[in-house]
PDB file of N, CA and C in Angstrom:
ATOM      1  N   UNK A   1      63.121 -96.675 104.600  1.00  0.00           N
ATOM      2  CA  UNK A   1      62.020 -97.578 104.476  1.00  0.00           C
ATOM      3  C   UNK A   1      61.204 -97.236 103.220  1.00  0.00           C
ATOM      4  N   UNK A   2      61.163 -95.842 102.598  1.00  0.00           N
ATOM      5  CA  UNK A   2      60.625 -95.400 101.693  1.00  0.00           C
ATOM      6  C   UNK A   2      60.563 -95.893 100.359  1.00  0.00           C
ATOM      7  N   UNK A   3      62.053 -95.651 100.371  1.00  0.00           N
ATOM      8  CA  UNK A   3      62.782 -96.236  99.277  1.00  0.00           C
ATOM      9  C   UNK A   3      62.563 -97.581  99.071  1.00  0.00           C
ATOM     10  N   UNK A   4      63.080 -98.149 100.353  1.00  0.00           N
ATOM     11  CA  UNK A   4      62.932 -99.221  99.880  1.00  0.00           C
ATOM     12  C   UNK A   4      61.132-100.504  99.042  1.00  0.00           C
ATOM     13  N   UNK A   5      60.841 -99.663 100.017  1.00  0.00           N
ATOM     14  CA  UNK A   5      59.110 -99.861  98.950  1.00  0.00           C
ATOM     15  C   UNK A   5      58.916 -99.367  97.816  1.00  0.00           C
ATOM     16  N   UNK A   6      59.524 -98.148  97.308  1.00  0.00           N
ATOM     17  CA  UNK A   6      59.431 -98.018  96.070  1.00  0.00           C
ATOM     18  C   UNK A   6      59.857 -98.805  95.024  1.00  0.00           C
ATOM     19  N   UNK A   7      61.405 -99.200  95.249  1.00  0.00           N
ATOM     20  CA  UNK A   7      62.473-100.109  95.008  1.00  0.00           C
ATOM     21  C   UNK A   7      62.032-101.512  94.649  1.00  0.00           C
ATOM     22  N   UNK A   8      61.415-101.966  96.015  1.00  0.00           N
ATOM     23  CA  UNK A   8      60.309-103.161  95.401  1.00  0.00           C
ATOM     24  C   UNK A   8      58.979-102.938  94.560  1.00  0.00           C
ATOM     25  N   UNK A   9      58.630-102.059  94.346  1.00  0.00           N
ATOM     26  CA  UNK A   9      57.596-101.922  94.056  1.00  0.00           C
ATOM     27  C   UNK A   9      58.000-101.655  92.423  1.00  0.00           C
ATOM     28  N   UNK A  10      59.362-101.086  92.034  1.00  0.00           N
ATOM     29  CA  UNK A  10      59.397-101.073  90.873  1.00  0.00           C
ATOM     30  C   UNK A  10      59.961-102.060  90.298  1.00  0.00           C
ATOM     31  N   UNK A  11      60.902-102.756  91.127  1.00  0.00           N
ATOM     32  CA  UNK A  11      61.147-104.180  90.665  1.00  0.00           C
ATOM     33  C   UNK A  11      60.586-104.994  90.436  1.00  0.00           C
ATOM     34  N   UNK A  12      59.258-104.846  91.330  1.00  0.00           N
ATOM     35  CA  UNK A  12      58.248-106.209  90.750  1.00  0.00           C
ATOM     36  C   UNK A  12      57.395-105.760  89.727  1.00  0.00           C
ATOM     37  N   UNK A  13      57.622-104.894  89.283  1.00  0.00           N
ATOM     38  CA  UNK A  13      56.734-104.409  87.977  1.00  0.00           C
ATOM     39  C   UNK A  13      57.659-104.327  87.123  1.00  0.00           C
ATOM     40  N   UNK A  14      58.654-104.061  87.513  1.00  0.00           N
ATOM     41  CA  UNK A  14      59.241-104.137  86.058  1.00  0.00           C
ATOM     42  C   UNK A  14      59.831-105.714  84.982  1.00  0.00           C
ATOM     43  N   UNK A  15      59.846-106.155  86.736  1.00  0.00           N
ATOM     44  CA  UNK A  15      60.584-107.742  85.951  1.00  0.00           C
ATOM     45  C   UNK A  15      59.478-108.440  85.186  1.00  0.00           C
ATOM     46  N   UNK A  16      57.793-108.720  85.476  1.00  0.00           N
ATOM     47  CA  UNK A  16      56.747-109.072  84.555  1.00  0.00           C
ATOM     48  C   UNK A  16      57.026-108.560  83.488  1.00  0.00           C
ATOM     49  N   UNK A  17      57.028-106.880  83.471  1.00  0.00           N
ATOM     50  CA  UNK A  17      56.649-106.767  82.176  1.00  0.00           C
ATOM     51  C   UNK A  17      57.872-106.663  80.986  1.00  0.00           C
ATOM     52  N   UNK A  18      58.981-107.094  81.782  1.00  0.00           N
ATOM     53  CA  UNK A  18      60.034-107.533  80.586  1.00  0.00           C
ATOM     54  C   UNK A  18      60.393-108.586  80.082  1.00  0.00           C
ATOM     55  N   UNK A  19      59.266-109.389  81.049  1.00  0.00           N
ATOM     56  CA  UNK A  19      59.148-110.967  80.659  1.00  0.00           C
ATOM     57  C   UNK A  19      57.488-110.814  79.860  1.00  0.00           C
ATOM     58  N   UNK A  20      56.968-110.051  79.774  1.00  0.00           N
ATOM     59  CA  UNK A  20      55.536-109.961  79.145  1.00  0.00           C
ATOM     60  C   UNK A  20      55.652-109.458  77.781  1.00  0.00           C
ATOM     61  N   UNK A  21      56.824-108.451  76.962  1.00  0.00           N
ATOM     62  CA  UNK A  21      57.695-108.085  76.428  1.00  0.00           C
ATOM     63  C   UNK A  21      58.407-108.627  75.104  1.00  0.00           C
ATOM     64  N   UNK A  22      59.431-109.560  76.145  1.00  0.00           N
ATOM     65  CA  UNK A  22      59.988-110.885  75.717  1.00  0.00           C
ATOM     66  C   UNK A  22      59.405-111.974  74.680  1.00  0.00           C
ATOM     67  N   UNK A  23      57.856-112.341  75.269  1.00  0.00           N
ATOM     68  CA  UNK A  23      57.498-113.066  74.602  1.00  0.00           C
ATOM     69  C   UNK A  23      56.266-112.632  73.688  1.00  0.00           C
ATOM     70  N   UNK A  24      56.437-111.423  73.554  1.00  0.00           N
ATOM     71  CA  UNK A  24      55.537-111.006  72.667  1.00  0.00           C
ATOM     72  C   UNK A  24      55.362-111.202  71.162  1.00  0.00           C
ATOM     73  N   UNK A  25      54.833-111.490  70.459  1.00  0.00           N
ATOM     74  CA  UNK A  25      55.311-112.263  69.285  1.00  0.00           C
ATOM     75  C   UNK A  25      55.936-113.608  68.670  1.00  0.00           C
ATOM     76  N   UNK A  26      56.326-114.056  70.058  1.00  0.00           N
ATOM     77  CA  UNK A  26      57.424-115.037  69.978  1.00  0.00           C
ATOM     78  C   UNK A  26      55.778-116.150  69.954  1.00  0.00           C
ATOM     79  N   UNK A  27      56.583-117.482  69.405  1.00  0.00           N
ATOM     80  CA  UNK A  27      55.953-118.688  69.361  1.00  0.00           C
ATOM     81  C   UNK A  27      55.807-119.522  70.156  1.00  0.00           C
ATOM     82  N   UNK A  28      54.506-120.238  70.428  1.00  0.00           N
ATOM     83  CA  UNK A  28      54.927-120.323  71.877  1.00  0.00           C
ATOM     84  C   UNK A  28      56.174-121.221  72.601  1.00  0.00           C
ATOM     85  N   UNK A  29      56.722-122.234  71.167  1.00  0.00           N
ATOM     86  CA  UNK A  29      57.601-123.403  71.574  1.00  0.00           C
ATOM     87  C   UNK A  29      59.161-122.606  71.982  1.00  0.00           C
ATOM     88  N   UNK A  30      59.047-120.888  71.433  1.00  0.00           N
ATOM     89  CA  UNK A  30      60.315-120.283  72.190  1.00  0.00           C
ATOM     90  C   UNK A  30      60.200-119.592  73.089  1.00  0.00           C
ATOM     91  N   UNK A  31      58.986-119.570  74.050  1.00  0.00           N
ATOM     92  CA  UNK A  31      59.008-118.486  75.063  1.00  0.00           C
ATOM     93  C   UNK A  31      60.275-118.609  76.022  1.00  0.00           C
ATOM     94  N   UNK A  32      59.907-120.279  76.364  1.00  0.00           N
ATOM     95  CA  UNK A  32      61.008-121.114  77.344  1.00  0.00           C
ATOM     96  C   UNK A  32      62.552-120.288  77.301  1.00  0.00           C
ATOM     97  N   UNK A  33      62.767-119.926  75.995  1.00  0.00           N
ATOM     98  CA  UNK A  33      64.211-119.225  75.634  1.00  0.00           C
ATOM     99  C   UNK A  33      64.253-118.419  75.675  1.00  0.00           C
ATOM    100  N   UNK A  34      63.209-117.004  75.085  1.00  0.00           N
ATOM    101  CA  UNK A  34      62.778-115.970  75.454  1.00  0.00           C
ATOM    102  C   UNK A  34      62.951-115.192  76.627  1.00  0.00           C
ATOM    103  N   UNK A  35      62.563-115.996  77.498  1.00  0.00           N
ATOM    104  CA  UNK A  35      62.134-115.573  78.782  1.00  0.00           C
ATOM    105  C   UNK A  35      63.753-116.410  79.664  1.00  0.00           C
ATOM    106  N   UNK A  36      64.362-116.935  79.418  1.00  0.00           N
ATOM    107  CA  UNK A  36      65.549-117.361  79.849  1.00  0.00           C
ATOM    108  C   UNK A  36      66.808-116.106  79.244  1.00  0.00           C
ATOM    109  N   UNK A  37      66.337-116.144  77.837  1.00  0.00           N
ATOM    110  CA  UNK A  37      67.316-115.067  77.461  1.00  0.00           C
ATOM    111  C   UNK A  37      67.221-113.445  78.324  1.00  0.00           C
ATOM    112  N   UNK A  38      65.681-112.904  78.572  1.00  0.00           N
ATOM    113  CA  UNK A  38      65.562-111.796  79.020  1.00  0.00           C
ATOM    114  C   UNK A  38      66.109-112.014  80.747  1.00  0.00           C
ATOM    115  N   UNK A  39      65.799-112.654  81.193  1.00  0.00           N
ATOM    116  CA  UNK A  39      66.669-112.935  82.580  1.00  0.00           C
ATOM    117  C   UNK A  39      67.819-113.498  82.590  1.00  0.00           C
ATOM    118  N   UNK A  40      68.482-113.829  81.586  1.00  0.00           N
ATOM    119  CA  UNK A  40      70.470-113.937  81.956  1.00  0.00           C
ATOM    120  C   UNK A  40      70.653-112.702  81.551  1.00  0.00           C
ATOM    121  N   UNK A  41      70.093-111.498  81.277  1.00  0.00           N
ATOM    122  CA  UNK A  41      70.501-110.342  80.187  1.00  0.00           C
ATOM    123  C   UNK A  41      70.259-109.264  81.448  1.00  0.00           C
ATOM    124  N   UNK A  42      69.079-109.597  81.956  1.00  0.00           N
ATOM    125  CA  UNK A  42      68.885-108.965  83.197  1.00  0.00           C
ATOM    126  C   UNK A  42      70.072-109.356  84.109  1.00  0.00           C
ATOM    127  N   UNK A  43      70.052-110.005  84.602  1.00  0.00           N
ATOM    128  CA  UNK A  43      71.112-110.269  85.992  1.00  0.00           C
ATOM    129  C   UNK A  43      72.673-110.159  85.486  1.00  0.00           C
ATOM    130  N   UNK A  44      73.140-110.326  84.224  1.00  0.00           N
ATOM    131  CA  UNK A  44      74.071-110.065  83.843  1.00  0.00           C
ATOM    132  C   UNK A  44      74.366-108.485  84.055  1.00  0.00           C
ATOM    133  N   UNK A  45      73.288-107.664  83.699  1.00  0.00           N
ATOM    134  CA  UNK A  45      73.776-106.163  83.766  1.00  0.00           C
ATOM    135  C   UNK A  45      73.537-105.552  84.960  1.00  0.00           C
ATOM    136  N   UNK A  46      73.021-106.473  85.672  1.00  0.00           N
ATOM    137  CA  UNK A  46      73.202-106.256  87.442  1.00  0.00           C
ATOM    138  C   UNK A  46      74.133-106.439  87.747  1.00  0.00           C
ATOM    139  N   UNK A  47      74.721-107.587  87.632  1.00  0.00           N
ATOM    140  CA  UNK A  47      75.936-107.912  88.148  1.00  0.00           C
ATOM    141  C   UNK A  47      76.910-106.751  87.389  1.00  0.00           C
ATOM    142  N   UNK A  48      77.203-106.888  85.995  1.00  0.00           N
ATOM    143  CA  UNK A  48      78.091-106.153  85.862  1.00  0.00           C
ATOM    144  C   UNK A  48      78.248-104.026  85.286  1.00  0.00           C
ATOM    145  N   UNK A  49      77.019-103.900  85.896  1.00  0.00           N
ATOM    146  CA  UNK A  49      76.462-102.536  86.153  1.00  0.00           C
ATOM    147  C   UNK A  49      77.358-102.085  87.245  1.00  0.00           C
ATOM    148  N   UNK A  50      76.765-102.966  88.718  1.00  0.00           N
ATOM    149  CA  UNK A  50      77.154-102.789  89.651  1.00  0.00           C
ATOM    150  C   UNK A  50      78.843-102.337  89.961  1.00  0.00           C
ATOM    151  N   UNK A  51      79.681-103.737  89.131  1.00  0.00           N
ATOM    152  CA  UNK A  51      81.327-103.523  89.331  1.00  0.00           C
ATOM    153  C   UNK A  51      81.537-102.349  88.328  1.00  0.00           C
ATOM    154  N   UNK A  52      81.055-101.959  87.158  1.00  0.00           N
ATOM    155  CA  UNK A  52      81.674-100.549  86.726  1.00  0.00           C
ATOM    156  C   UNK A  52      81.407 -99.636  87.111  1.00  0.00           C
ATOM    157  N   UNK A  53      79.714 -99.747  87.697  1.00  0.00           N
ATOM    158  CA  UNK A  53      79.765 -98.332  88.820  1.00  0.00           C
ATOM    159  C   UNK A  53      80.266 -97.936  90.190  1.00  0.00           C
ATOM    160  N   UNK A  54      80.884 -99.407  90.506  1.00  0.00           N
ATOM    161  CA  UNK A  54      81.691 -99.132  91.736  1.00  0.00           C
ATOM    162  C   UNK A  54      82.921 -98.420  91.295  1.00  0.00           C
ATOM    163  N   UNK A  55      83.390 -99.139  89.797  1.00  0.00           N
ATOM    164  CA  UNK A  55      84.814 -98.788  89.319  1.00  0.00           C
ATOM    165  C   UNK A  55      84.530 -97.112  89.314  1.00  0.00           C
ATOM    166  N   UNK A  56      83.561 -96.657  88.358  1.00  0.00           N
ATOM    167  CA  UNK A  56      83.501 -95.366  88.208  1.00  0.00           C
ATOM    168  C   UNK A  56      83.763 -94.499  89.667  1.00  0.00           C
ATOM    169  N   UNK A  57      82.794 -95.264  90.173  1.00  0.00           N
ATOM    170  CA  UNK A  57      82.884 -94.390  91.635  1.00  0.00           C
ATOM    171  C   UNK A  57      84.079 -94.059  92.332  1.00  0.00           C
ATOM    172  N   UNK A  58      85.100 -95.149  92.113  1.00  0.00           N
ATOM    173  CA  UNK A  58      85.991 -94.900  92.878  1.00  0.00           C
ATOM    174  C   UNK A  58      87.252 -93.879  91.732  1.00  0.00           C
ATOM    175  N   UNK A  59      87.159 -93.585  90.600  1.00  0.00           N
ATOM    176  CA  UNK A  59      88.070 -92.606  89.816  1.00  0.00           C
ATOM    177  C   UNK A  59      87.314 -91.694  89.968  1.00  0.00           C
ATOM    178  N   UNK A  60      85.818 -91.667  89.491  1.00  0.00           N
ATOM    179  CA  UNK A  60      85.049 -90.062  89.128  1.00  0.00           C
ATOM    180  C   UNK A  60      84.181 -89.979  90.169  1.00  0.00           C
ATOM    181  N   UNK A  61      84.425 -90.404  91.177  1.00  0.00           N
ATOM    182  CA  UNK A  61      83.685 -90.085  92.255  1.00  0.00           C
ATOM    183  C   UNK A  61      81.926 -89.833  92.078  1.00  0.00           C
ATOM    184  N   UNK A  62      80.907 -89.988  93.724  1.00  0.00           N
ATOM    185  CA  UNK A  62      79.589 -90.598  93.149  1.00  0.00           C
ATOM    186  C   UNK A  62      78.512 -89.890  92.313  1.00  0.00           C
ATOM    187  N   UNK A  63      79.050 -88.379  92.016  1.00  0.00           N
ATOM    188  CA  UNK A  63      78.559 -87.514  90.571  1.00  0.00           C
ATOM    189  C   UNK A  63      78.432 -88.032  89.796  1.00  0.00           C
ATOM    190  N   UNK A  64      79.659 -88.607  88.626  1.00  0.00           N
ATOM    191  CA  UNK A  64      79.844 -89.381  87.860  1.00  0.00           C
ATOM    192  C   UNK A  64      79.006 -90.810  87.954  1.00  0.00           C
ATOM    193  N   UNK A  65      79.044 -91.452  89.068  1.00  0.00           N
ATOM    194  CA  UNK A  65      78.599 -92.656  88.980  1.00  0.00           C
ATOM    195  C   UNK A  65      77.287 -92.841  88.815  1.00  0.00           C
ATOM    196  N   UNK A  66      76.324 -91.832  89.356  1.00  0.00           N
ATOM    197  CA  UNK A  66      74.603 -91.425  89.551  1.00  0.00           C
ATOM    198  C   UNK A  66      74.442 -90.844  87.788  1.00  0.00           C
ATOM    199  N   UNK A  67      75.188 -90.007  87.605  1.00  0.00           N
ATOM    200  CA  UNK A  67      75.113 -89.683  85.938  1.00  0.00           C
ATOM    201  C   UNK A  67      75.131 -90.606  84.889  1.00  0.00           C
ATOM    202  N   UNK A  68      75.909 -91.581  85.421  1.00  0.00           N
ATOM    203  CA  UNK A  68      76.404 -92.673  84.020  1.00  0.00           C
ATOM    204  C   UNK A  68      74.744 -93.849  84.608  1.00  0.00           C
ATOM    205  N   UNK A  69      74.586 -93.887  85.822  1.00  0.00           N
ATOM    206  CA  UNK A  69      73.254 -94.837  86.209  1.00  0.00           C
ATOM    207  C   UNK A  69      72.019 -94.346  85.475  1.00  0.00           C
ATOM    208  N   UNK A  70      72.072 -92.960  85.300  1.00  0.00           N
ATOM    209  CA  UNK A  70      70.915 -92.502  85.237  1.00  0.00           C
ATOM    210  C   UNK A  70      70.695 -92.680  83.534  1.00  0.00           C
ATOM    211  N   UNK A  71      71.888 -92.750  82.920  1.00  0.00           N
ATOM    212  CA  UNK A  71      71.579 -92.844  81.166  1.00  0.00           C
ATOM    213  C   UNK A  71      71.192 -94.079  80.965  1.00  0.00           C
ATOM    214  N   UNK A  72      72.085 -95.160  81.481  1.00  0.00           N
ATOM    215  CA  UNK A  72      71.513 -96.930  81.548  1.00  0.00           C
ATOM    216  C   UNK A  72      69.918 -96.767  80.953  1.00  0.00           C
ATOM    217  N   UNK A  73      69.383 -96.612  81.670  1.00  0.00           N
ATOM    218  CA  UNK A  73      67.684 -96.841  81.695  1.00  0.00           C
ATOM    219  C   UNK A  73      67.494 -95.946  80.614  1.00  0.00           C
ATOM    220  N   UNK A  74      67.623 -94.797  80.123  1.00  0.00           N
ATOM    221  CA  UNK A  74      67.095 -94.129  78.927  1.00  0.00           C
ATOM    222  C   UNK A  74      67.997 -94.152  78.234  1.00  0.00           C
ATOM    223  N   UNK A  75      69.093 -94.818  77.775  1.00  0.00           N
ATOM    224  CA  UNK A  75      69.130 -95.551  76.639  1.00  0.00           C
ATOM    225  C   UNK A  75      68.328 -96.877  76.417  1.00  0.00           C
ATOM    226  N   UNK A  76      67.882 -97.276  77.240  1.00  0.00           N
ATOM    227  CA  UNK A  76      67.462 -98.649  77.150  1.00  0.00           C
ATOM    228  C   UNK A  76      66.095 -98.545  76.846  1.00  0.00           C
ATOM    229  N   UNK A  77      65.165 -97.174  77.388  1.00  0.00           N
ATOM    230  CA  UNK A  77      64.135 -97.179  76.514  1.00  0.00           C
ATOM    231  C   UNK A  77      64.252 -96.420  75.058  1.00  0.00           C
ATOM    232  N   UNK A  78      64.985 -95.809  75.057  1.00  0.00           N
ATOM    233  CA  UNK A  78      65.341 -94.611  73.698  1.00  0.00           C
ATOM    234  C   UNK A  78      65.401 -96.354  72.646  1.00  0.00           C
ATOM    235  N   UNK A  79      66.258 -97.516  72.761  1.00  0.00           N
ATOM    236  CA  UNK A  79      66.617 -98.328  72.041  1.00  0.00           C
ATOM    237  C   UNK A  79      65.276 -99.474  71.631  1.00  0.00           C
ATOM    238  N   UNK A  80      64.309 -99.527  73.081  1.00  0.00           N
ATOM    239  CA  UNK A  80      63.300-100.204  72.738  1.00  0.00           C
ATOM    240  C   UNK A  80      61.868 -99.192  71.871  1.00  0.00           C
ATOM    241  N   UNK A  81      62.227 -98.260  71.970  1.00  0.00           N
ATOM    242  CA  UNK A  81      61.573 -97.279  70.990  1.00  0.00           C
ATOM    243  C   UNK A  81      61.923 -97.142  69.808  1.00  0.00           C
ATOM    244  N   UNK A  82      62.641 -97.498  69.463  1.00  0.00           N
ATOM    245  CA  UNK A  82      63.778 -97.537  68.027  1.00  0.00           C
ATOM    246  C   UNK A  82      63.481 -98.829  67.452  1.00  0.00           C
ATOM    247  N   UNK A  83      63.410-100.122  68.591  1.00  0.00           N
ATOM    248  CA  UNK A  83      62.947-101.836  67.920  1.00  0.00           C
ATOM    249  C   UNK A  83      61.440-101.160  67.497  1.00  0.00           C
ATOM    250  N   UNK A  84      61.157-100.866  68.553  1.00  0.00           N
ATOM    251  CA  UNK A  84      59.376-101.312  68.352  1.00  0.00           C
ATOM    252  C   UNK A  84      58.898-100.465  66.970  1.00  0.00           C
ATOM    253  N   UNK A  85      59.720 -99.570  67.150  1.00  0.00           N
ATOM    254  CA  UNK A  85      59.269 -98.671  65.745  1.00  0.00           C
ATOM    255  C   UNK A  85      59.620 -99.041  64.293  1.00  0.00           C
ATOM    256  N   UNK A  86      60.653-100.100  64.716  1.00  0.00           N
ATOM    257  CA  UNK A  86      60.942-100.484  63.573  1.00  0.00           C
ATOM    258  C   UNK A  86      60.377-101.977  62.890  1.00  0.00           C
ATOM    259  N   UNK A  87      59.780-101.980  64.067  1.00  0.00           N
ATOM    260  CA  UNK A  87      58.898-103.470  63.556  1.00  0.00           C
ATOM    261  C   UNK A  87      59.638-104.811  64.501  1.00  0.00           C
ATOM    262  N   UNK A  88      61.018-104.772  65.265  1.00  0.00           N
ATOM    263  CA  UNK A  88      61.407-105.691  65.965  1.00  0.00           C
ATOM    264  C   UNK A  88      61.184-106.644  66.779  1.00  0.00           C
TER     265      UNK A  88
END
C-alpha cells in the first residue's frame, strides 16, 4: 500500500512537470505539439521499457533488470542537464 502511494504520488508530479518543461520556451501556437510530443515519448518508453526489461529479466535475471532500470532515469537527467546547460 506504501508503495503504491508513493508511486502515485511520483507519477503525478512528475507527469506536470514534464509537460511544464515541454513547453517552456516554446510558442504558444506549438505547445499543442509540445506537449503531444512529450506524452507519445513518455508512453512509448513505458511501453517499450517494460518488454526489454522483461526481456532482460528473463536472460540476466532481476539484478540485471533493477540495474539497467535504475540508469534509465539518470541518464535522463544527466542528458537534461547537458540541454539545459547548453542553452536547449
Amino acid at each position: 500500500m506504501i508503495s503504491g502511494i508513493v508511486f502515485g504520488a511520483g507519477y503525478g508530479s512528475l507527469q506536470p512537470a514534464l509537460l511544464a518543461l515541454s513547453v517552456k520556451g516554446i510558442e504558444t501556437h506549438r505547445r499543442g505539439a509540445a506537449k503531444g510530443t512529450v506524452m507519445s515519448a513518455f508512453d512509448l518508453g513505458v511501453s517499450a521499457g517494460s518488454v526489454l526489461l522483461g526481456v532482460l529479466a528473463n536472460y540476466g535475471g532481476y539484478s540485471a533488470m533493477y540495474i539497467a532500470a535504475s540508469w534509465a532515469p539518470l541518464a535522463g537527467v544527466l542528458l537534461y542537464l547537458k540541454w539545459n546547460k547548453l542553452g536547449f
